[in-house]
Protein backbone atom coordinates (compact mmCIF):
# COMPACT_ATOMS: atom_id res chain seq x y z
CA UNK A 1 86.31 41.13 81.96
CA UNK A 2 89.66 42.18 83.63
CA UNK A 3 89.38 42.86 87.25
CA UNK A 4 92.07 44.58 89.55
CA UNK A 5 93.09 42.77 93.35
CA UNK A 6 94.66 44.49 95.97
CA UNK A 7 96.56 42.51 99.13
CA UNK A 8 97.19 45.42 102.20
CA UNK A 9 100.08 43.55 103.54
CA UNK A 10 102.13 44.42 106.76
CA UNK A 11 105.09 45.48 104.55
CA UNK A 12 103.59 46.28 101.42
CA UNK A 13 100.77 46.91 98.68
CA UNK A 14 100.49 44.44 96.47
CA UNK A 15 98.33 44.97 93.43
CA UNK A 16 97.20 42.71 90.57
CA UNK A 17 95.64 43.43 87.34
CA UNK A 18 93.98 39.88 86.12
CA UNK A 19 92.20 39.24 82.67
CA UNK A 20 88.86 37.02 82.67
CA UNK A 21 90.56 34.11 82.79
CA UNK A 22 92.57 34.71 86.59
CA UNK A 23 95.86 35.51 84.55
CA UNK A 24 97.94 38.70 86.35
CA UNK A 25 98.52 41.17 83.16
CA UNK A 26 100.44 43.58 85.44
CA UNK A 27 101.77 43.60 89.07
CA UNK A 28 102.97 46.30 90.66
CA UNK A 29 103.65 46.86 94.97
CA UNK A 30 104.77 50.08 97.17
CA UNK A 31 105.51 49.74 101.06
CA UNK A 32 102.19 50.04 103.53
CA UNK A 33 102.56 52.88 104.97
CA UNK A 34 100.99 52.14 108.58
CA UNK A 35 100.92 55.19 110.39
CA UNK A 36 98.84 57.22 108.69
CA UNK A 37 95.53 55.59 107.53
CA UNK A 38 95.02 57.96 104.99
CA UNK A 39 98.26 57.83 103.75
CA UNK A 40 98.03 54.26 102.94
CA UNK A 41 94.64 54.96 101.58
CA UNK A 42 96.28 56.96 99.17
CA UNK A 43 99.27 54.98 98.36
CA UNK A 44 96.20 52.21 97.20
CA UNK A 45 94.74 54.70 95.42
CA UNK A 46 97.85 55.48 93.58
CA UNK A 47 98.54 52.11 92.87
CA UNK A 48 94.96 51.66 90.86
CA UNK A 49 95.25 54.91 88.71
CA UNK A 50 98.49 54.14 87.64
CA UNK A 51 98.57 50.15 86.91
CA UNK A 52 94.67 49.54 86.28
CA UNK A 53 94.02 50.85 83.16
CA UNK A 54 90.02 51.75 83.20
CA UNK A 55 90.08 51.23 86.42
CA UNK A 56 86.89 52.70 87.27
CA UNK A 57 84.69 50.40 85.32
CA UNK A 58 86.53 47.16 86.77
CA UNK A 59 85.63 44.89 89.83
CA UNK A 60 88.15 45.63 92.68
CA UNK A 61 88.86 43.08 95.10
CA UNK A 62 91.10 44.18 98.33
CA UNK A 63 92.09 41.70 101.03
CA UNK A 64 93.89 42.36 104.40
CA UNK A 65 95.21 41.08 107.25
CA UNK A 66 94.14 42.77 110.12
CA UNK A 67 91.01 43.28 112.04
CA UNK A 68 87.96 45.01 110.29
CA UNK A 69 85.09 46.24 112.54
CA UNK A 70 82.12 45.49 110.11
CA UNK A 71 79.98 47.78 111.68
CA UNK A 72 82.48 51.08 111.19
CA UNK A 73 84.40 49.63 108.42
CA UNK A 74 87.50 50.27 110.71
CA UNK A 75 90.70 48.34 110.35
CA UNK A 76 92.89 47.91 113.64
């Protein structure tokens, strides 16, 4: 089963589209847009429609560098 990572860097969006076996079928990246959290949301977002195929029945992965409060999910 292909499954779709996503690494929320301090400069940019990385995304990966990887088959079953860990191989990256398509890469893609667009710059994080830190200012607005939504906007960066939506860059993400953007990112999955248009590189992960069926993207909506795939495992997603996203990593990050920053601080996540694990009991409101927000990332500082």
């Amino acid at each position: 089963m292909n499954a779709i990572g996503i690494d929320i860097g301090g400069t940019a969006v990385k995304f990966a589209l990887l088959d079953g076996g860990g191989s990256i079928l398509v890469r893609a990246q667009a710059p994080t847009l830190r200012d607005r959290p939504e906007a960066l949301a939506d860059r993400t977002a953007e990112l999955i429609r248009e590189h992960g195929g069926d993207w909506m029945h795939l495992p997603i992965g996203v990593s990050c560098a920053w601080d996540v409060d694990p009991e409101s999910g927000l990332v500082t």
